[in-house]
PDB file of N, CA and C in Angstrom:
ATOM      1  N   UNK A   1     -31.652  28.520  59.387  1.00  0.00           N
ATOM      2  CA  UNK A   1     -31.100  28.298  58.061  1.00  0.00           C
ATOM      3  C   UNK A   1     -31.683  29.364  57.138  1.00  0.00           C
ATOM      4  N   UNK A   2     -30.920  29.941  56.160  1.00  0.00           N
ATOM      5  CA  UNK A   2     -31.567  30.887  55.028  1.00  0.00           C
ATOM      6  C   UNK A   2     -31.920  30.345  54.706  1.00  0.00           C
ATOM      7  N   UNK A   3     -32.680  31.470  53.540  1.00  0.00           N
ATOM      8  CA  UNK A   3     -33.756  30.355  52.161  1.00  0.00           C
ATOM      9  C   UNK A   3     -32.789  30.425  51.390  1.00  0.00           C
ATOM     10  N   UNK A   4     -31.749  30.991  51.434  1.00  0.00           N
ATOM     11  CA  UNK A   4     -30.748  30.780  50.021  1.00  0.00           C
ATOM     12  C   UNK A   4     -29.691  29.654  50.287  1.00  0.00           C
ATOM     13  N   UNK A   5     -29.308  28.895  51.553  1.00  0.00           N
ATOM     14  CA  UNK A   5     -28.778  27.834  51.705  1.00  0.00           C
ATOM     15  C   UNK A   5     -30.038  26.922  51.233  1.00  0.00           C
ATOM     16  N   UNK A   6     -31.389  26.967  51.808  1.00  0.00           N
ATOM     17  CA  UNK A   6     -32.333  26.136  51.596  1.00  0.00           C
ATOM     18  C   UNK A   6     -32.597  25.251  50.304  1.00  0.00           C
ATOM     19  N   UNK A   7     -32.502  26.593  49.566  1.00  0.00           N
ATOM     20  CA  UNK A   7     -32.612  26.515  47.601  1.00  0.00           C
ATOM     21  C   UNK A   7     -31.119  25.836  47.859  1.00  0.00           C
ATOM     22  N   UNK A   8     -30.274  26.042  47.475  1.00  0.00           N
ATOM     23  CA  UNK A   8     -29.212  25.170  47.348  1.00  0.00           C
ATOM     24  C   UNK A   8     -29.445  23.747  47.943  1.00  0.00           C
ATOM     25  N   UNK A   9     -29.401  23.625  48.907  1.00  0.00           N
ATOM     26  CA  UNK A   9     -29.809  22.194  49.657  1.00  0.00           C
ATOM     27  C   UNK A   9     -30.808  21.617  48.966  1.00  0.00           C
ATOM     28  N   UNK A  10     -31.956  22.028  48.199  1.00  0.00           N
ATOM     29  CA  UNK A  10     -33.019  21.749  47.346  1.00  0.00           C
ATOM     30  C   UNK A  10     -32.622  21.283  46.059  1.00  0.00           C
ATOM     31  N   UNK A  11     -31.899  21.976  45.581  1.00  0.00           N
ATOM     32  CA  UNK A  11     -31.256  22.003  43.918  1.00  0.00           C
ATOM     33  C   UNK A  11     -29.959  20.586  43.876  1.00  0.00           C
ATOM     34  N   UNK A  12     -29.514  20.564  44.943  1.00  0.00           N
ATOM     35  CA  UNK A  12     -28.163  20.142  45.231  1.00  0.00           C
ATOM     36  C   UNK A  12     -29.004  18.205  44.754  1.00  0.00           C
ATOM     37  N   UNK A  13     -29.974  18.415  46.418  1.00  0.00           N
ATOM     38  CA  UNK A  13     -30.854  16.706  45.921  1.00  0.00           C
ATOM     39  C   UNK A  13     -31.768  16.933  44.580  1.00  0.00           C
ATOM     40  N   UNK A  14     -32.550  17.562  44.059  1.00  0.00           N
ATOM     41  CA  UNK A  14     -32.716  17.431  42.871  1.00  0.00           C
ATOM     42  C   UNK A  14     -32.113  16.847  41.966  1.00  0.00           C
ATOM     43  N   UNK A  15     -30.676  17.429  41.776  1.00  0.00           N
ATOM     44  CA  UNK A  15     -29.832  16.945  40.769  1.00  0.00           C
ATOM     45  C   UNK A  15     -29.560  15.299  41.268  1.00  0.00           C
ATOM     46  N   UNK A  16     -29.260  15.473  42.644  1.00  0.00           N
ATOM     47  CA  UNK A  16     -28.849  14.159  42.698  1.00  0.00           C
ATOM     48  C   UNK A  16     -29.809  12.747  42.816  1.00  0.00           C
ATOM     49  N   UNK A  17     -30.691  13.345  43.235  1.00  0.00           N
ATOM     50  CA  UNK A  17     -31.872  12.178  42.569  1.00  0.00           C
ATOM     51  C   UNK A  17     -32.402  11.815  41.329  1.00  0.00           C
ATOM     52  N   UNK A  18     -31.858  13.095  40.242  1.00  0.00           N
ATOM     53  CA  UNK A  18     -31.813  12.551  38.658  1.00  0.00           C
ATOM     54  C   UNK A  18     -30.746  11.473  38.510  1.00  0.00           C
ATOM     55  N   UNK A  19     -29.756  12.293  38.848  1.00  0.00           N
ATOM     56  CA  UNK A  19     -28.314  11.034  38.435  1.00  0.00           C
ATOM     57  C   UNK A  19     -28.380   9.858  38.823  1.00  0.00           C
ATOM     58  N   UNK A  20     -29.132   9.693  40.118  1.00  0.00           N
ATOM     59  CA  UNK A  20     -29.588   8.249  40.895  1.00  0.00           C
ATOM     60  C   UNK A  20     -30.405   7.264  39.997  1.00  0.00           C
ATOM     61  N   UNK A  21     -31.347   8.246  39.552  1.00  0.00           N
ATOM     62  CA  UNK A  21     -32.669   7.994  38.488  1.00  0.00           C
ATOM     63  C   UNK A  21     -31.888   7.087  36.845  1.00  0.00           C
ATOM     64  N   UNK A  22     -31.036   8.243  36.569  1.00  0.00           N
ATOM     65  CA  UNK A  22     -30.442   7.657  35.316  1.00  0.00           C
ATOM     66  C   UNK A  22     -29.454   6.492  35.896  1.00  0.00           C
ATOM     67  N   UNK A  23     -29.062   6.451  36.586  1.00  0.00           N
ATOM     68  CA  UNK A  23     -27.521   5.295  36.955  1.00  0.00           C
ATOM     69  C   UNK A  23     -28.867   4.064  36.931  1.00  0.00           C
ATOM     70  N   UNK A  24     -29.852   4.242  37.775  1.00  0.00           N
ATOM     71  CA  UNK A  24     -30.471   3.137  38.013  1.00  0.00           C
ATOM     72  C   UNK A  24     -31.384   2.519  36.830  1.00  0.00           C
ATOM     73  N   UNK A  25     -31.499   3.533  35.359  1.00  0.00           N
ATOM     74  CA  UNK A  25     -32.065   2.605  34.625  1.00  0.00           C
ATOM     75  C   UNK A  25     -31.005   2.500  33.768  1.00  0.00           C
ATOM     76  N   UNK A  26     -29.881   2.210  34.106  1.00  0.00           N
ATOM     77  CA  UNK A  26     -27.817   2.183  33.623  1.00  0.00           C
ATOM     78  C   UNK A  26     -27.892   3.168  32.069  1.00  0.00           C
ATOM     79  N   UNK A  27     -28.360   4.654  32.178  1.00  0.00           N
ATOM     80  CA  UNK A  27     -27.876   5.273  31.295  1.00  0.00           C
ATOM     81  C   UNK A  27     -26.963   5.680  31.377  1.00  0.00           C
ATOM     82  N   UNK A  28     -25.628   5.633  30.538  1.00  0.00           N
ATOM     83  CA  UNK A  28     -24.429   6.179  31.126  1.00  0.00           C
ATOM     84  C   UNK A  28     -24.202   7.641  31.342  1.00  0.00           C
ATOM     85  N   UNK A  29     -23.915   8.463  32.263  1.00  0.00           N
ATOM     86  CA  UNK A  29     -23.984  10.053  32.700  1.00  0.00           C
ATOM     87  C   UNK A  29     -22.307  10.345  31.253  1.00  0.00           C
ATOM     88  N   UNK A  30     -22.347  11.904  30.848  1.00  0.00           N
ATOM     89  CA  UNK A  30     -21.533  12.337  29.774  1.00  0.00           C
ATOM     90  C   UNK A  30     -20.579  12.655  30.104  1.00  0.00           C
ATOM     91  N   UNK A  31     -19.971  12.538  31.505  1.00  0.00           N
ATOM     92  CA  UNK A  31     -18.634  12.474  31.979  1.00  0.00           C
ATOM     93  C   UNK A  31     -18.137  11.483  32.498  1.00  0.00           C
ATOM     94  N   UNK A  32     -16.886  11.072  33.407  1.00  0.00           N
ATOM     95  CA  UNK A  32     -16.203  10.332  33.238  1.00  0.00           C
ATOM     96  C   UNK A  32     -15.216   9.672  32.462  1.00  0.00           C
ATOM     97  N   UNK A  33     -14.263   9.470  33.083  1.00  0.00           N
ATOM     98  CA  UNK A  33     -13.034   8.669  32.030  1.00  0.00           C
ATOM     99  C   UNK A  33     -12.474  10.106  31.053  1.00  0.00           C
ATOM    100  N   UNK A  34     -12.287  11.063  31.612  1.00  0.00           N
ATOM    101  CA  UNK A  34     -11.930  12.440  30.693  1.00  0.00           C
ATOM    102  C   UNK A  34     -10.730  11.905  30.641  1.00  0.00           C
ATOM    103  N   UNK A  35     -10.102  13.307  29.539  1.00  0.00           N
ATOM    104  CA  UNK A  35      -8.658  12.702  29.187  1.00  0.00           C
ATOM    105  C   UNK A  35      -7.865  12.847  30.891  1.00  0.00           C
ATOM    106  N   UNK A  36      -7.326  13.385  31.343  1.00  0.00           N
ATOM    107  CA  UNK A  36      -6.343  13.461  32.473  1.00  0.00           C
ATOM    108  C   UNK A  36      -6.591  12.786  33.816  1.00  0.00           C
ATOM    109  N   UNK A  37      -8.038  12.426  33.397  1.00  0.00           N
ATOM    110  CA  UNK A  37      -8.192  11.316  34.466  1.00  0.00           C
ATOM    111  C   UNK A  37      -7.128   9.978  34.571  1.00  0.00           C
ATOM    112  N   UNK A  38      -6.460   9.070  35.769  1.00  0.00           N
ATOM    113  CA  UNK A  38      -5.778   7.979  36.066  1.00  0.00           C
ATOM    114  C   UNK A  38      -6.575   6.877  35.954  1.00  0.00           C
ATOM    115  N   UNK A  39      -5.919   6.204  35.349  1.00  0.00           N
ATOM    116  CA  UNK A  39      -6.853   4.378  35.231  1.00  0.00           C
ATOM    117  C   UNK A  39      -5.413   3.861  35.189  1.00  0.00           C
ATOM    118  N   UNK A  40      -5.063   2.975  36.478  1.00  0.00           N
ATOM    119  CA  UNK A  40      -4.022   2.127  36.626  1.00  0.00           C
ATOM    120  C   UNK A  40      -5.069   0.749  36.703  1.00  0.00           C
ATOM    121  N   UNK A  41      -4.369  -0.138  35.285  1.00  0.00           N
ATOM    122  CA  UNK A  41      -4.512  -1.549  35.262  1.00  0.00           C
ATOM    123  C   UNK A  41      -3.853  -2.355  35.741  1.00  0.00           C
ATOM    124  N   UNK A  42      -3.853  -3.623  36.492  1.00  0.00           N
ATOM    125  CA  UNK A  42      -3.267  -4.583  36.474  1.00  0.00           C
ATOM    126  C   UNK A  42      -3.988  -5.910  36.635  1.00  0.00           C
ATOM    127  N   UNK A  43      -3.116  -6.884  36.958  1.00  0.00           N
ATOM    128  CA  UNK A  43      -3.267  -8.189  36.717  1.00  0.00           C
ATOM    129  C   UNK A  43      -4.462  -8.713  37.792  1.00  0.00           C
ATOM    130  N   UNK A  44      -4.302  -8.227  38.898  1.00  0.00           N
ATOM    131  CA  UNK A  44      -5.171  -8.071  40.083  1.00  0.00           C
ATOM    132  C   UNK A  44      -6.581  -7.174  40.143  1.00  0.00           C
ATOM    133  N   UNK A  45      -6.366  -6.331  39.242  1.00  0.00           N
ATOM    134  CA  UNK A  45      -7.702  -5.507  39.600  1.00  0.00           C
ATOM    135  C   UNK A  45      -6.839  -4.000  39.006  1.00  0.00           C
ATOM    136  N   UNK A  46      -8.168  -3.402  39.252  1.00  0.00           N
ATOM    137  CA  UNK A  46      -6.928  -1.481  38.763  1.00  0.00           C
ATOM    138  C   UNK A  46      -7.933  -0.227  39.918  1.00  0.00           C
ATOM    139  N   UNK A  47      -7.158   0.538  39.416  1.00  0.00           N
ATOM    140  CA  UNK A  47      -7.358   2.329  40.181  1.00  0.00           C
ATOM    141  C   UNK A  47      -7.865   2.866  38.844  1.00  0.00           C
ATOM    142  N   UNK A  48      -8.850   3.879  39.363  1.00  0.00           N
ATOM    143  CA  UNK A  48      -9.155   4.989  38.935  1.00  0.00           C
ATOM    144  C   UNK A  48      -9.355   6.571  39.547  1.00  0.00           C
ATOM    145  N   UNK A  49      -8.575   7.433  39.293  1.00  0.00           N
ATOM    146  CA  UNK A  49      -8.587   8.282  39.926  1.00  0.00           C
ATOM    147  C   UNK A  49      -8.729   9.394  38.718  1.00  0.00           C
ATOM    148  N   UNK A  50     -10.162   9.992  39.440  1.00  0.00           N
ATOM    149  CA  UNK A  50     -10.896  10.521  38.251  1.00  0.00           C
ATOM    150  C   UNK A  50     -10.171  12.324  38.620  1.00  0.00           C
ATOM    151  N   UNK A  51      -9.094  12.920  37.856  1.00  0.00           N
ATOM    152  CA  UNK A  51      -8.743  14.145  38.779  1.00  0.00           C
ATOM    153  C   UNK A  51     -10.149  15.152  37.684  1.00  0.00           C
ATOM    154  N   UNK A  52      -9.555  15.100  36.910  1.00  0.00           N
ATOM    155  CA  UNK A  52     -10.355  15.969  35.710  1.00  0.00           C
ATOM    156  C   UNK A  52     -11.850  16.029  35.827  1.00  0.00           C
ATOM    157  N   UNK A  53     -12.704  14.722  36.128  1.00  0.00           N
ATOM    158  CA  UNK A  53     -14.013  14.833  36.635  1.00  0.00           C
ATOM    159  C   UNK A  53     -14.180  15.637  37.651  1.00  0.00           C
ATOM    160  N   UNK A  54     -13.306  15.594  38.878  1.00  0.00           N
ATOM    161  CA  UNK A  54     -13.586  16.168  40.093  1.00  0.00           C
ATOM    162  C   UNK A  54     -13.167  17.313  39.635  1.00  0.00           C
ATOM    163  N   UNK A  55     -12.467  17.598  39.094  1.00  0.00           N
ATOM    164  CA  UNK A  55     -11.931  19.065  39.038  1.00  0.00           C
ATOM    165  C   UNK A  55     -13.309  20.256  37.990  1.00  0.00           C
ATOM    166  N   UNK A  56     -14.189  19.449  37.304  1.00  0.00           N
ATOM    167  CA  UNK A  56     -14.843  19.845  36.654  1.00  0.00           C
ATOM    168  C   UNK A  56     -15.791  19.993  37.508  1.00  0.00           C
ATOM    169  N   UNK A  57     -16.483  19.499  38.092  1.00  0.00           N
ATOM    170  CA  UNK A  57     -17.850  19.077  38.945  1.00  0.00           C
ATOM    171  C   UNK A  57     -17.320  19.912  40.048  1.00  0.00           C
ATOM    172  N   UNK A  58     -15.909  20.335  40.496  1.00  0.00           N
ATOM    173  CA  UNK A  58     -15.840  21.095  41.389  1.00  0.00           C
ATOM    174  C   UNK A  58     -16.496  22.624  41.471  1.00  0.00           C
ATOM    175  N   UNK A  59     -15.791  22.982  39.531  1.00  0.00           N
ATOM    176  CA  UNK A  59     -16.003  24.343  39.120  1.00  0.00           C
ATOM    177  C   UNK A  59     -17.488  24.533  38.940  1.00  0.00           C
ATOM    178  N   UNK A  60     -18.492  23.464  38.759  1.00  0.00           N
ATOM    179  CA  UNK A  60     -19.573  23.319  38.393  1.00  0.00           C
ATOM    180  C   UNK A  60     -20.555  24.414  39.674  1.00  0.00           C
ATOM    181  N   UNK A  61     -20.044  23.533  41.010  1.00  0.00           N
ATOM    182  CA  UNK A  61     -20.739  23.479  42.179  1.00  0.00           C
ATOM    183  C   UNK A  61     -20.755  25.194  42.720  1.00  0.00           C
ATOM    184  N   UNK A  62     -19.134  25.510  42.711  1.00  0.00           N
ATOM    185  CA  UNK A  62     -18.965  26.799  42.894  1.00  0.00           C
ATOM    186  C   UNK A  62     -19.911  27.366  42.120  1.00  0.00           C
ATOM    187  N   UNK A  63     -19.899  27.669  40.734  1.00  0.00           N
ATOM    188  CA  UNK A  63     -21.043  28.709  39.954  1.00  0.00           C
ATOM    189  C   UNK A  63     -21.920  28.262  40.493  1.00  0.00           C
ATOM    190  N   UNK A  64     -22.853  26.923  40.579  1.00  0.00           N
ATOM    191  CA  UNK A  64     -23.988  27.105  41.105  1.00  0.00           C
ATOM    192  C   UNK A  64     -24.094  27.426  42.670  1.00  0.00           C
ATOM    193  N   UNK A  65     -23.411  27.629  43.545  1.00  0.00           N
ATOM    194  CA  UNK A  65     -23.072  28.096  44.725  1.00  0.00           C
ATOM    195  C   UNK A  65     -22.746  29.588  44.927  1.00  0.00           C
ATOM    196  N   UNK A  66     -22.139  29.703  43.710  1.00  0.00           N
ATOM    197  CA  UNK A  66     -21.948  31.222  43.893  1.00  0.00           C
ATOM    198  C   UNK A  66     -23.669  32.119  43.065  1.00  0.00           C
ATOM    199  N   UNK A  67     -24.246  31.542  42.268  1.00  0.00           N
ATOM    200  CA  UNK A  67     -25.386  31.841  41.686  1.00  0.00           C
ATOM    201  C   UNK A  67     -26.803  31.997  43.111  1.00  0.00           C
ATOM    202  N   UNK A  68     -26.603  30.895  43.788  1.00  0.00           N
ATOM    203  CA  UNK A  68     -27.562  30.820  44.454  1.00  0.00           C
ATOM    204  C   UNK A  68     -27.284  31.774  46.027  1.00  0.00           C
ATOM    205  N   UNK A  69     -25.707  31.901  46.382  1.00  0.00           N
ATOM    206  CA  UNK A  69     -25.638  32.314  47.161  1.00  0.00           C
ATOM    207  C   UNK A  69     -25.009  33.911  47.627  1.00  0.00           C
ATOM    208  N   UNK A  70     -25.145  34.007  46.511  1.00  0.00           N
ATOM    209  CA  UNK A  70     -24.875  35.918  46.140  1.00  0.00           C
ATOM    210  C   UNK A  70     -25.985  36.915  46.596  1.00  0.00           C
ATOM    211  N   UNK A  71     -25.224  37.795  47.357  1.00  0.00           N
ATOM    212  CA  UNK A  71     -25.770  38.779  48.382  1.00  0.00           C
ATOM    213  C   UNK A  71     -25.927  40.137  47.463  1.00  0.00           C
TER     214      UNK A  71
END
């Protein structure tokens, strides 16, 4: 394995053991529920299909992927 996958693999759980950290003392994280995100309600229960979150957190990952993994 490189050290520059390594650092990524490092940075990647970092982050995600903060977000774990905050969910678990229920601070709410500053995304979610964006505008173009789907929330189907009904009588039974509903959907959420977050496109706009994912689509953000996608572009996120790349820069930090492309930051860490540039030759």
């Amino acid at each position: 394995m490189s050290p520059e996958i390594g650092r990524l693999v490092l940075v990647i759980g970092i982050v995600l053991v903060v977000i774990g950290g905050l969910a678990a003392f229920g601070i709410r994280l500053p995304f979610g529920r964006l505008p173009g995100d789907i929330a189907i309600e009904g009588e039974r229960g509903g959907v959420y299909i977050p496109i706009v979150t994912m689509i953000i957190i996608s572009v996120v990952l790349t820069i930090l992927a492309n930051l860490f993994l540039r030759r």
